[in-house]
PDB file of N, CA and C in Angstrom:
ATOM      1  N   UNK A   1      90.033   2.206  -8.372  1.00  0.00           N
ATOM      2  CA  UNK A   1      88.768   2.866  -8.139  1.00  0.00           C
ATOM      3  C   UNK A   1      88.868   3.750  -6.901  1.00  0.00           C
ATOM      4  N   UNK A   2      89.082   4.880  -7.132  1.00  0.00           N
ATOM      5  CA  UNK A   2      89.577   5.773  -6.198  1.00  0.00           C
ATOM      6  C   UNK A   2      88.093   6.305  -5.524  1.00  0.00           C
ATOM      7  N   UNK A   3      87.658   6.047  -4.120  1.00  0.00           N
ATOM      8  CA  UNK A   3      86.863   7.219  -3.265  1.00  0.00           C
ATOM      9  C   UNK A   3      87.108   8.317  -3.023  1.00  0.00           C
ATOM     10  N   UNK A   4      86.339   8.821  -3.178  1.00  0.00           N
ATOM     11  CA  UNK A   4      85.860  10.483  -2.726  1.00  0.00           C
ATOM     12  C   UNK A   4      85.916  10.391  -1.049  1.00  0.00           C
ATOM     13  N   UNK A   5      86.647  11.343  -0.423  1.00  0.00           N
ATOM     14  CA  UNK A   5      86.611  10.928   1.144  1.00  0.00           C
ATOM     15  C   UNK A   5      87.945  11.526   1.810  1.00  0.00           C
ATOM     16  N   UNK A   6      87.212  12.793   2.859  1.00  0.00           N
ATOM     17  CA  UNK A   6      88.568  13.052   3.250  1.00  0.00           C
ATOM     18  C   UNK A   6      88.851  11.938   4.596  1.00  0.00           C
ATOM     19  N   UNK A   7      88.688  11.010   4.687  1.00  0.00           N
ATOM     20  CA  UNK A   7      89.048   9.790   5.785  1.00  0.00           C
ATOM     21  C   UNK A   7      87.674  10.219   7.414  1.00  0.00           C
ATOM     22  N   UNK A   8      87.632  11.269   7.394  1.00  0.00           N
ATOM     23  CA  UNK A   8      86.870  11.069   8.253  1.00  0.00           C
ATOM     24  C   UNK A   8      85.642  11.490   8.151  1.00  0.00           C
ATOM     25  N   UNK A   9      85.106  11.664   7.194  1.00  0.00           N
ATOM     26  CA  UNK A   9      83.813  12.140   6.488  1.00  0.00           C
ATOM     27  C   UNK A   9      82.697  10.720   6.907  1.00  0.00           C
ATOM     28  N   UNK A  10      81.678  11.666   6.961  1.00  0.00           N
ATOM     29  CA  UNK A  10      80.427  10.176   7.380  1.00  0.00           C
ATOM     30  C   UNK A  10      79.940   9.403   5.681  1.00  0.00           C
ATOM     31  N   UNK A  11      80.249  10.139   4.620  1.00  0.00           N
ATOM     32  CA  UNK A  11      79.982   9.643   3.326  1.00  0.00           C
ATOM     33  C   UNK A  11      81.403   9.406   2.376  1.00  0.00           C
ATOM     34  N   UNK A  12      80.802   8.451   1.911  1.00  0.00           N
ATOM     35  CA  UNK A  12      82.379   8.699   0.602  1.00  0.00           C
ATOM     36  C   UNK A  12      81.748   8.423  -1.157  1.00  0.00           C
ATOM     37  N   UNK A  13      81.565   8.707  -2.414  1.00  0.00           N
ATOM     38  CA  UNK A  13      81.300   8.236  -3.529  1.00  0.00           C
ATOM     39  C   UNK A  13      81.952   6.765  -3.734  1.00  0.00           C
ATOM     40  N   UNK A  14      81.206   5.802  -4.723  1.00  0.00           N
ATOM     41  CA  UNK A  14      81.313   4.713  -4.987  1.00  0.00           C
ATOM     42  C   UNK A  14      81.190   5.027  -6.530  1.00  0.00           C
ATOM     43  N   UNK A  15      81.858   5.650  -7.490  1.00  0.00           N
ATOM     44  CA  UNK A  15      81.538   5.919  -8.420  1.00  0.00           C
ATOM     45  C   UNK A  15      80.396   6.553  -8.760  1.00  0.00           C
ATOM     46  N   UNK A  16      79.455   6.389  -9.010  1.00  0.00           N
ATOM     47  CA  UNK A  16      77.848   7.191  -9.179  1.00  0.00           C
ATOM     48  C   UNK A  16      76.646   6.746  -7.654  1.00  0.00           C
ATOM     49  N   UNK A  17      77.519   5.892  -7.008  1.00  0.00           N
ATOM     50  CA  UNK A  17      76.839   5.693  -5.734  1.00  0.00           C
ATOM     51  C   UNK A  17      77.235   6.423  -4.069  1.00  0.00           C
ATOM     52  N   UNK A  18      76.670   6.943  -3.945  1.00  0.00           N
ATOM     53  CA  UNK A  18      76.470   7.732  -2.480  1.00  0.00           C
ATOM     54  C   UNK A  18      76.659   6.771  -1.303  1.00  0.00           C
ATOM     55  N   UNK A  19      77.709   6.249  -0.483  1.00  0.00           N
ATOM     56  CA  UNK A  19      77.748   5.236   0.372  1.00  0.00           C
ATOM     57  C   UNK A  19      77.785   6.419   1.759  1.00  0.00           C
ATOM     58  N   UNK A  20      77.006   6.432   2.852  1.00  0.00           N
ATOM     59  CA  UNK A  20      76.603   7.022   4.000  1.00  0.00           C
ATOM     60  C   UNK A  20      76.495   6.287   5.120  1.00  0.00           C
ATOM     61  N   UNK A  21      77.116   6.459   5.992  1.00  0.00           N
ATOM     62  CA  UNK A  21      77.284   5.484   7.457  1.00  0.00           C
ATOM     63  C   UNK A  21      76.152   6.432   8.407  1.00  0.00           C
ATOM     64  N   UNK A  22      75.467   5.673   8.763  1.00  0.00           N
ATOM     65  CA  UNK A  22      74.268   6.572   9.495  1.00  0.00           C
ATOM     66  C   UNK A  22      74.599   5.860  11.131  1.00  0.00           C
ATOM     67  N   UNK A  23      74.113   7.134  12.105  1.00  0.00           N
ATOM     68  CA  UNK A  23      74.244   6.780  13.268  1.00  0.00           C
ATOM     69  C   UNK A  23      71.633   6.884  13.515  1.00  0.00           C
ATOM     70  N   UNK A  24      71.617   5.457  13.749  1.00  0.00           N
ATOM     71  CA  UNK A  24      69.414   5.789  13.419  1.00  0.00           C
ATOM     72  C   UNK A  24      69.591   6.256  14.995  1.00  0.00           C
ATOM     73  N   UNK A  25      68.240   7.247  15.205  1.00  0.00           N
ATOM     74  CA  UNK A  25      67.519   7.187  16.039  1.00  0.00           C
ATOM     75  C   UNK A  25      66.083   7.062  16.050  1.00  0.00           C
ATOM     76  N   UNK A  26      65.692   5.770  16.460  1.00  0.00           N
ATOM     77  CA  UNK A  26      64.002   4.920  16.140  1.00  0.00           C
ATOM     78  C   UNK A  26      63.501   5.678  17.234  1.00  0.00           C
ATOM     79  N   UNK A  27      62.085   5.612  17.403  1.00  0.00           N
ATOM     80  CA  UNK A  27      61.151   6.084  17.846  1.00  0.00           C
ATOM     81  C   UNK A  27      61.527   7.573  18.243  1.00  0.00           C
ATOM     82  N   UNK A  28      62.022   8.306  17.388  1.00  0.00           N
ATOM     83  CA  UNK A  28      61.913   9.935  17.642  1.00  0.00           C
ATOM     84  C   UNK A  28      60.670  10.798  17.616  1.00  0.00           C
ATOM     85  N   UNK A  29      60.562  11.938  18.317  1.00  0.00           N
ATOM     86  CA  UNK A  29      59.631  12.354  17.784  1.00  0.00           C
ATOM     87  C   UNK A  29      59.144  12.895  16.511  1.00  0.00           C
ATOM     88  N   UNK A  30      59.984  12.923  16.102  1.00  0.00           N
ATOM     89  CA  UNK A  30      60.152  13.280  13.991  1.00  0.00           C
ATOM     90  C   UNK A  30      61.104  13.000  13.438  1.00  0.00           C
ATOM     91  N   UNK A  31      60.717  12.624  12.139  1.00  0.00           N
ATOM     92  CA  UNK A  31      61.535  12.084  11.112  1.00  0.00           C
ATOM     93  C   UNK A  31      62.770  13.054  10.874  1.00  0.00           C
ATOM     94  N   UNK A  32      63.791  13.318  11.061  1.00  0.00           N
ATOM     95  CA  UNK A  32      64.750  14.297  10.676  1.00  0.00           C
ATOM     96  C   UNK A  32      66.191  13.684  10.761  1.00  0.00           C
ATOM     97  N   UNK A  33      66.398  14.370   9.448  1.00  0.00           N
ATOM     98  CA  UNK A  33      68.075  14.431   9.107  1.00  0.00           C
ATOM     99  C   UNK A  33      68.824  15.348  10.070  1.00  0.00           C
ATOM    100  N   UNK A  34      70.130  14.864  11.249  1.00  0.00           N
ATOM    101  CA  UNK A  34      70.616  15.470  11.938  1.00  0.00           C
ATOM    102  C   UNK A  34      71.763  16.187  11.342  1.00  0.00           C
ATOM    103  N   UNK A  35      72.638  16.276  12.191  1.00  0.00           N
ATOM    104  CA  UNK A  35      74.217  16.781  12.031  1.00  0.00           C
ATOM    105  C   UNK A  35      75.229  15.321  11.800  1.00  0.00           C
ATOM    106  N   UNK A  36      76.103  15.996  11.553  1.00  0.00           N
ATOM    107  CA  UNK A  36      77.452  14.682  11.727  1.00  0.00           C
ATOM    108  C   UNK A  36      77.731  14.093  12.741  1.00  0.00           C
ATOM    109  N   UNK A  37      77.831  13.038  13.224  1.00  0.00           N
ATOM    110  CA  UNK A  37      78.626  12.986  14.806  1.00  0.00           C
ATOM    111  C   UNK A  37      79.425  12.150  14.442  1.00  0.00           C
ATOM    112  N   UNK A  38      81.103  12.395  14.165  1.00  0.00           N
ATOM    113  CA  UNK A  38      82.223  11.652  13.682  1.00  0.00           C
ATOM    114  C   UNK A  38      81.724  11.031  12.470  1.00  0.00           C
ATOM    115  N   UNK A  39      82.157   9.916  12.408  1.00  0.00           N
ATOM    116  CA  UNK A  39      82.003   9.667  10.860  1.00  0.00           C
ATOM    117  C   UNK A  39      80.466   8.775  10.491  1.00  0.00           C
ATOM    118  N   UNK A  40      79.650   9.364  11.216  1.00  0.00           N
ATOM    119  CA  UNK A  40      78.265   9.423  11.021  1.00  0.00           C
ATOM    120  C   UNK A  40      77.455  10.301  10.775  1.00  0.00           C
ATOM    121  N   UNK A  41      76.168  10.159  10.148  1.00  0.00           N
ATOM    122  CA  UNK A  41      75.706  10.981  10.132  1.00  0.00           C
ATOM    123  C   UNK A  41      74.079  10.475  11.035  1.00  0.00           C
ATOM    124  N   UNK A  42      73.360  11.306  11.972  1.00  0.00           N
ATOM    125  CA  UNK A  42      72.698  11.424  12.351  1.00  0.00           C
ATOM    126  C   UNK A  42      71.116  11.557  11.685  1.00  0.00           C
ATOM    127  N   UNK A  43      70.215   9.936  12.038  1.00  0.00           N
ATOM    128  CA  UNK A  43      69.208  10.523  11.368  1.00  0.00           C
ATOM    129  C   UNK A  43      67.886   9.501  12.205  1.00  0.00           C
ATOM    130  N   UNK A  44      66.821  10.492  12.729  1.00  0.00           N
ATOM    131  CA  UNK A  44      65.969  10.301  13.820  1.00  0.00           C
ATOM    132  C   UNK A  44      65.202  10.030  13.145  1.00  0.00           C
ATOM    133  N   UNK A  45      63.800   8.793  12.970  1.00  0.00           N
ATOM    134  CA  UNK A  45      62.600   8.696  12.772  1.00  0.00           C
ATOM    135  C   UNK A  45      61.625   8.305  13.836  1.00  0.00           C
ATOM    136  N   UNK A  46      60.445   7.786  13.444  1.00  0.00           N
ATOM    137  CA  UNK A  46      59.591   7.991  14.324  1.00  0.00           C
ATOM    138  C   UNK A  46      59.148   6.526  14.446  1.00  0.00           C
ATOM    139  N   UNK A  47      59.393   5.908  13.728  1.00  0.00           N
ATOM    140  CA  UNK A  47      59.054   4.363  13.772  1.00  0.00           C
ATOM    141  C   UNK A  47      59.883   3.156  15.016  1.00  0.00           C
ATOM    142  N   UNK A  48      59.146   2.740  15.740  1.00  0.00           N
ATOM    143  CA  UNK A  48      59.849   2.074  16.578  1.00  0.00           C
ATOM    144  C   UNK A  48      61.114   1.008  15.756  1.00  0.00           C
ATOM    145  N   UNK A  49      61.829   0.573  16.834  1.00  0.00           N
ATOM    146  CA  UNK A  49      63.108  -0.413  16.579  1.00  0.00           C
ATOM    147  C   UNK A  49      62.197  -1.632  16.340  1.00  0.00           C
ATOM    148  N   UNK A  50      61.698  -2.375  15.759  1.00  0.00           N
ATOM    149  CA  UNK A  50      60.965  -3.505  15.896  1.00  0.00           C
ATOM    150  C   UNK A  50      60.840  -4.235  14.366  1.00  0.00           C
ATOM    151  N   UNK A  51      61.247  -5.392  14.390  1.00  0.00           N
ATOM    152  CA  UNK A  51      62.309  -6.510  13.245  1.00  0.00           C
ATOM    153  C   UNK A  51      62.144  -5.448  12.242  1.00  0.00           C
ATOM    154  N   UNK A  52      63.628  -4.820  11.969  1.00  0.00           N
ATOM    155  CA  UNK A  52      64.213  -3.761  11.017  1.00  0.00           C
ATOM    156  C   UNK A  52      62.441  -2.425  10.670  1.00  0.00           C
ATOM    157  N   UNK A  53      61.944  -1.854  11.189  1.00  0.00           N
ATOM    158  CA  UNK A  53      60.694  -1.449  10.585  1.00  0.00           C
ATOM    159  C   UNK A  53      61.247  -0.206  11.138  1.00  0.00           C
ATOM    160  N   UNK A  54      62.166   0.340  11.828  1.00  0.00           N
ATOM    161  CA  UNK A  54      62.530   1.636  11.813  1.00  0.00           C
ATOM    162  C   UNK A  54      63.568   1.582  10.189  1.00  0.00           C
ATOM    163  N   UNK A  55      64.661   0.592  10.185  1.00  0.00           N
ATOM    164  CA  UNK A  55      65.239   0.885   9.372  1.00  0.00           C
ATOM    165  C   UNK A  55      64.426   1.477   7.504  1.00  0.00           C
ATOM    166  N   UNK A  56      63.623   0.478   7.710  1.00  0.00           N
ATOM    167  CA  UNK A  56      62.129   0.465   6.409  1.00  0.00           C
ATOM    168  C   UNK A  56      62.518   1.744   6.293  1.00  0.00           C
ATOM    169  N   UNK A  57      61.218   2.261   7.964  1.00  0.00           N
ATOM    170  CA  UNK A  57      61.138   3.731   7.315  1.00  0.00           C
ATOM    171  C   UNK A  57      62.070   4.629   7.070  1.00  0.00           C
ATOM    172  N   UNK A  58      63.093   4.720   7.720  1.00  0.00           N
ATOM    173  CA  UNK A  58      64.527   5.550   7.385  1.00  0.00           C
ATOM    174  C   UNK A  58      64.454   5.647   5.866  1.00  0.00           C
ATOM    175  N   UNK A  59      64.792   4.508   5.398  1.00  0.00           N
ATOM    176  CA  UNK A  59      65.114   4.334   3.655  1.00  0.00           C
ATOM    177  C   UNK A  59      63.850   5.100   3.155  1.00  0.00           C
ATOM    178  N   UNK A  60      62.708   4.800   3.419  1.00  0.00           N
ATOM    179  CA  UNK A  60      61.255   5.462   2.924  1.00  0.00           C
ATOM    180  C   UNK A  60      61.578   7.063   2.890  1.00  0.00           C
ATOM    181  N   UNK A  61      61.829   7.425   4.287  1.00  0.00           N
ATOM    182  CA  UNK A  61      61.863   9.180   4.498  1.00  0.00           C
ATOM    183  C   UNK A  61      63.145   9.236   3.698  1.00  0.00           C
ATOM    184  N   UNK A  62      64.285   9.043   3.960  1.00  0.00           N
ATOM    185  CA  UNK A  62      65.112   9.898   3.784  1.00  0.00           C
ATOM    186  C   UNK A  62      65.416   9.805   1.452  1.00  0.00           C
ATOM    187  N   UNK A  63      64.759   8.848   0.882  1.00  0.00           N
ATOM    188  CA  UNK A  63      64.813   8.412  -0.593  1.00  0.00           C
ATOM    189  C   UNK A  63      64.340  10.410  -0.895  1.00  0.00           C
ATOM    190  N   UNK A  64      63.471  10.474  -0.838  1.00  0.00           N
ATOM    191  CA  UNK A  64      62.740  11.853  -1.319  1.00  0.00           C
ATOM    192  C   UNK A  64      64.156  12.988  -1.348  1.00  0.00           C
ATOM    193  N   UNK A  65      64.561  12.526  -0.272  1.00  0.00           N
ATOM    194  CA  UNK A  65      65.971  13.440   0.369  1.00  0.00           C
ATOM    195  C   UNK A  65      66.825  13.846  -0.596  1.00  0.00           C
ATOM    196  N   UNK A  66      67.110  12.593  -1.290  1.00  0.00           N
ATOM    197  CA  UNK A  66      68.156  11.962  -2.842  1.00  0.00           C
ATOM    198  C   UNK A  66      68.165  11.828  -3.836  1.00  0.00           C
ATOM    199  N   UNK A  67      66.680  12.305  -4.099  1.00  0.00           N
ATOM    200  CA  UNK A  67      65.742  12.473  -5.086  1.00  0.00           C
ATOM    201  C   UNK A  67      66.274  10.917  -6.054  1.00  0.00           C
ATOM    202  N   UNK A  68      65.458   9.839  -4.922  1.00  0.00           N
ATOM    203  CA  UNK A  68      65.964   8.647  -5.494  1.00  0.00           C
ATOM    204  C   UNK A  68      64.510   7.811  -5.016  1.00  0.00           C
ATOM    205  N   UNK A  69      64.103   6.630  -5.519  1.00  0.00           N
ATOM    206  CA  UNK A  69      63.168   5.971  -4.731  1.00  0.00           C
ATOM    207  C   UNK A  69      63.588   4.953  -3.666  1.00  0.00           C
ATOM    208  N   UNK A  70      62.913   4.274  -2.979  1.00  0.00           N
ATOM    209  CA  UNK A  70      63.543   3.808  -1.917  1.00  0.00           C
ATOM    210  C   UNK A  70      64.177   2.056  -2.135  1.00  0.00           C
ATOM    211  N   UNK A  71      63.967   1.666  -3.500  1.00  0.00           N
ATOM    212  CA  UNK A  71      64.252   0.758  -4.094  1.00  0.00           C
ATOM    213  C   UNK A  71      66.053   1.145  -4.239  1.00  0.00           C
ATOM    214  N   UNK A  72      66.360   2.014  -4.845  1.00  0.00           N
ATOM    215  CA  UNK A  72      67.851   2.778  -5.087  1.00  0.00           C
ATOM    216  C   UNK A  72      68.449   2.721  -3.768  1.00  0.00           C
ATOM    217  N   UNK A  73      68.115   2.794  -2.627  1.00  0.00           N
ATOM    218  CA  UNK A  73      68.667   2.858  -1.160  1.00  0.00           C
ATOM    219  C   UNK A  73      68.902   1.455  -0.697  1.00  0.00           C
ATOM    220  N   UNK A  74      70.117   0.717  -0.618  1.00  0.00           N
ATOM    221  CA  UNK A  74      70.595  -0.354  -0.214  1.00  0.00           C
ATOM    222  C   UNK A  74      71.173  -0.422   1.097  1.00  0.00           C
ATOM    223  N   UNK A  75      70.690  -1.075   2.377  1.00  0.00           N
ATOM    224  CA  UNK A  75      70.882  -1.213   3.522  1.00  0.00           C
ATOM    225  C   UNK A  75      72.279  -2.528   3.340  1.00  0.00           C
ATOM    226  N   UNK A  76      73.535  -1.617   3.602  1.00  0.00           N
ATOM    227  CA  UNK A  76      74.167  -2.738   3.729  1.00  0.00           C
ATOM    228  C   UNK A  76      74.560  -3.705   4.277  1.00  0.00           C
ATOM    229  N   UNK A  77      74.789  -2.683   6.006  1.00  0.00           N
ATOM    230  CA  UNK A  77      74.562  -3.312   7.407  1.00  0.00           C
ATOM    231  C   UNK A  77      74.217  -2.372   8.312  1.00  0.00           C
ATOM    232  N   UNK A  78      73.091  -3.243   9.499  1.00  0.00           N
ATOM    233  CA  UNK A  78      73.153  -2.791  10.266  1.00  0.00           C
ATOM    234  C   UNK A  78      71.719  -2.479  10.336  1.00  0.00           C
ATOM    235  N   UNK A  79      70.702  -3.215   9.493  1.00  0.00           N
ATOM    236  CA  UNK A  79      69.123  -3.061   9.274  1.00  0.00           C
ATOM    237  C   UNK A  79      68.279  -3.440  11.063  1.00  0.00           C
ATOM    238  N   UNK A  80      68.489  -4.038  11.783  1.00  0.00           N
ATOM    239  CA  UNK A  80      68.665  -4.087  13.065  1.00  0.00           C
ATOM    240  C   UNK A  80      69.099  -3.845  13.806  1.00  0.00           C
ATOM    241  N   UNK A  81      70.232  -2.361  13.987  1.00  0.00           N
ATOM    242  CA  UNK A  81      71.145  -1.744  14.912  1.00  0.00           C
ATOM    243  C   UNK A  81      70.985  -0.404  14.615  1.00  0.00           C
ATOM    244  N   UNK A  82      71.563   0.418  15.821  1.00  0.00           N
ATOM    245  CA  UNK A  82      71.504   2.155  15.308  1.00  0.00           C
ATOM    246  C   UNK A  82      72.748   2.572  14.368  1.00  0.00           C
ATOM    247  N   UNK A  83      73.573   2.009  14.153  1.00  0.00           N
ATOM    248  CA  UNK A  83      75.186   2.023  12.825  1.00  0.00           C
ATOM    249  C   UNK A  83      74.523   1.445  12.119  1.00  0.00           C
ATOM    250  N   UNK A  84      74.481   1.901  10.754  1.00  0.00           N
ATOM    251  CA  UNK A  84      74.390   1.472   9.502  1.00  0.00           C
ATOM    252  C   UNK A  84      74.985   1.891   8.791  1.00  0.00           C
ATOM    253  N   UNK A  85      75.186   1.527   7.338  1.00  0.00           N
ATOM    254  CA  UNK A  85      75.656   2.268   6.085  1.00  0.00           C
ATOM    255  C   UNK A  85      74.563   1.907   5.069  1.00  0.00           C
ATOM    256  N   UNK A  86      74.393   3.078   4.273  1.00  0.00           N
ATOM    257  CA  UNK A  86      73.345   2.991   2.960  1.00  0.00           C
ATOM    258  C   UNK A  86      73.999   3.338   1.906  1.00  0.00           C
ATOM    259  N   UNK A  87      73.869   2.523   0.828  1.00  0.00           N
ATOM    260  CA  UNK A  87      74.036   2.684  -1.042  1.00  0.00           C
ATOM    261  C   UNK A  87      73.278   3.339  -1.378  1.00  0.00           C
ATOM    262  N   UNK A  88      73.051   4.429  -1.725  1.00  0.00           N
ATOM    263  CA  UNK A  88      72.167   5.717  -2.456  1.00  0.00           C
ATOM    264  C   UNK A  88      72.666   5.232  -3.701  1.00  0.00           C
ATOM    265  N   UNK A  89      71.873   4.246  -4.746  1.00  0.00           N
ATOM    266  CA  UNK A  89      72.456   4.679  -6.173  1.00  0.00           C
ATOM    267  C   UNK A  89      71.863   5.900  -6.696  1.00  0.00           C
ATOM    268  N   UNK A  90      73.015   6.792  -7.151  1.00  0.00           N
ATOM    269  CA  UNK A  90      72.881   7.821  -8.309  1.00  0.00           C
ATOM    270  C   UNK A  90      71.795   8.733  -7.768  1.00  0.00           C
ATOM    271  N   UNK A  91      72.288   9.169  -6.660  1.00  0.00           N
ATOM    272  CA  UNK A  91      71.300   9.910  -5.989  1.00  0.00           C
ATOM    273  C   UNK A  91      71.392  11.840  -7.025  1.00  0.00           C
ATOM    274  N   UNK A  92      70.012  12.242  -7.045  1.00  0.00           N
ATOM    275  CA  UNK A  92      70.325  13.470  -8.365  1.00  0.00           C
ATOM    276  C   UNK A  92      70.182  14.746  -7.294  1.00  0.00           C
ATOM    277  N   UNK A  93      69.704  14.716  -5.922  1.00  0.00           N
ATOM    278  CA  UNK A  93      70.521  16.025  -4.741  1.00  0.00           C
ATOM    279  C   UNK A  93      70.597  15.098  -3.194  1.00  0.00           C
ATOM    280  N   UNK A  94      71.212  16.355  -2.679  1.00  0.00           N
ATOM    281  CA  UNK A  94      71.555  15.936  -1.529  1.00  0.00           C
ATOM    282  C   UNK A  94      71.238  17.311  -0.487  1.00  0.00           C
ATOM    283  N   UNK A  95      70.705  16.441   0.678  1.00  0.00           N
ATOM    284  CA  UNK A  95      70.450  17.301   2.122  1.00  0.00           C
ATOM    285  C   UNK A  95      72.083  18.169   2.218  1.00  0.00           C
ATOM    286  N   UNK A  96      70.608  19.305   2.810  1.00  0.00           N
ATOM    287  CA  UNK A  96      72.587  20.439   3.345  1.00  0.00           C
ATOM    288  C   UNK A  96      73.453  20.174   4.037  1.00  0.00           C
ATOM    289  N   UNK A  97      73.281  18.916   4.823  1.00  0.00           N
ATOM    290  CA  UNK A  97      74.480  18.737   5.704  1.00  0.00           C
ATOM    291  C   UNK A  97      75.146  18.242   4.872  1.00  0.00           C
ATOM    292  N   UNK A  98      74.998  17.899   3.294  1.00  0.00           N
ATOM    293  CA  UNK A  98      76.475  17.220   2.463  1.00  0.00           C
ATOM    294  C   UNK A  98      77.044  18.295   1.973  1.00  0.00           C
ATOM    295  N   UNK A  99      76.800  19.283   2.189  1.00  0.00           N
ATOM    296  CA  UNK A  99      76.997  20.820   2.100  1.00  0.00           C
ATOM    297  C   UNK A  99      77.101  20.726   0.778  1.00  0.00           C
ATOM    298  N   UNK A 100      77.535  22.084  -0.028  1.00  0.00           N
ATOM    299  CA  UNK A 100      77.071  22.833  -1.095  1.00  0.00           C
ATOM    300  C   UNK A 100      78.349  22.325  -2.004  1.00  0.00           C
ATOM    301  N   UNK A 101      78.111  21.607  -3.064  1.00  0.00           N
ATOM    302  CA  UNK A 101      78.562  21.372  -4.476  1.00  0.00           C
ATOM    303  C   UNK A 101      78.899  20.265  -4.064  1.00  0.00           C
ATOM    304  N   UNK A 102      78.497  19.405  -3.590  1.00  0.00           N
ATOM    305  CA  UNK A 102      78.431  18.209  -3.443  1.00  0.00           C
ATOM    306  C   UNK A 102      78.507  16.961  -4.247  1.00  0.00           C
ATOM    307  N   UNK A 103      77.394  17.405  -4.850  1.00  0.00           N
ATOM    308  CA  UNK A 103      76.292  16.960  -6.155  1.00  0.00           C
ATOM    309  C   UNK A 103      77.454  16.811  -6.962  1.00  0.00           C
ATOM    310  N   UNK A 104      78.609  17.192  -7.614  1.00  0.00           N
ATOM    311  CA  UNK A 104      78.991  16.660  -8.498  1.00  0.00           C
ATOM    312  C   UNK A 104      79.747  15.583  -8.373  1.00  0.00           C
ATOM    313  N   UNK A 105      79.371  14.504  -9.187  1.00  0.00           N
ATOM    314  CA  UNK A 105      79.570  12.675  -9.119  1.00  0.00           C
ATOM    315  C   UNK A 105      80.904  13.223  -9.557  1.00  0.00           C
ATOM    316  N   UNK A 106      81.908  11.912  -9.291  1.00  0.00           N
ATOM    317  CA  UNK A 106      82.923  11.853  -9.555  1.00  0.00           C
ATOM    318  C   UNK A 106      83.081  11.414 -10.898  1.00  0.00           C
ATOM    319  N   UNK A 107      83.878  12.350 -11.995  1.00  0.00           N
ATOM    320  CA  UNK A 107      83.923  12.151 -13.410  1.00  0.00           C
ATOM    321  C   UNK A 107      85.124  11.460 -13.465  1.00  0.00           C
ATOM    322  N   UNK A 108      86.413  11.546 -12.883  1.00  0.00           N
ATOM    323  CA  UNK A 108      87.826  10.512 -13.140  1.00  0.00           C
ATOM    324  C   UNK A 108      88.484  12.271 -13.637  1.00  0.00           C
ATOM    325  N   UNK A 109      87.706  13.043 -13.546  1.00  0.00           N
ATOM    326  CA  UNK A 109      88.673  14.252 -14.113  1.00  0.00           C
ATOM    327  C   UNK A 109      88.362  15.212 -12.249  1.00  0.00           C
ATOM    328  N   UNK A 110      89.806  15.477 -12.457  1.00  0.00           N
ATOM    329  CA  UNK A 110      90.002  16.764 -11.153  1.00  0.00           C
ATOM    330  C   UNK A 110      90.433  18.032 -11.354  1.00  0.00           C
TER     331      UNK A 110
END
């Protein structure tokens, strides 16, 4: 089961799943998808750090993002820390920082 991933990328495919290592920033002044910083990706909300309720909302804002609901977004670790990684199943787009042609899932054909 081969990943998608040039090794230092903040995302890699899981077959039809979107796996994303997020670097949170809780209590921001707005909800926003950042830049990369190493093999993270940067993403600020507005909800304080307080028992996982920034992480909540992260998954809440950023689902619309993935055109996925927030049920599809699996916190794998890190629901109480600013490192995490998220399971996007079968997410149908993606924010521009996954830059352009992204979107196509891995078929087993190259």
């Amino acid at each position: 089961m081969p990943n998608r991933s040039s090794g230092d990328a903040f995302f890699t495919w899981d077959g039809d799943t979107l796996v994303v290592n997020i670097l949170g920033k809780p209590s921001a002044g707005i909800d926003a998808i950042g830049k990369p910083k190493g093999r993270q990706l940067k993403v600020s909300v507005t909800a304080a750090p307080v028992r996982g309720k920034a992480t909540d909302h992260m998954v809440k804002f950023l689902a619309p993002h993935f055109g996925v609901t927030p049920a599809d977004i699996e916190v794998v670790f890190g629901r109480m820390n600013v490192n995490k990684q998220l399971r996007i199943k079968a997410p149908t787009k993606l924010p521009a920082v996954f830059g352009t042609g992204q979107l196509q899932l891995p078929s087993g054909k190259d």
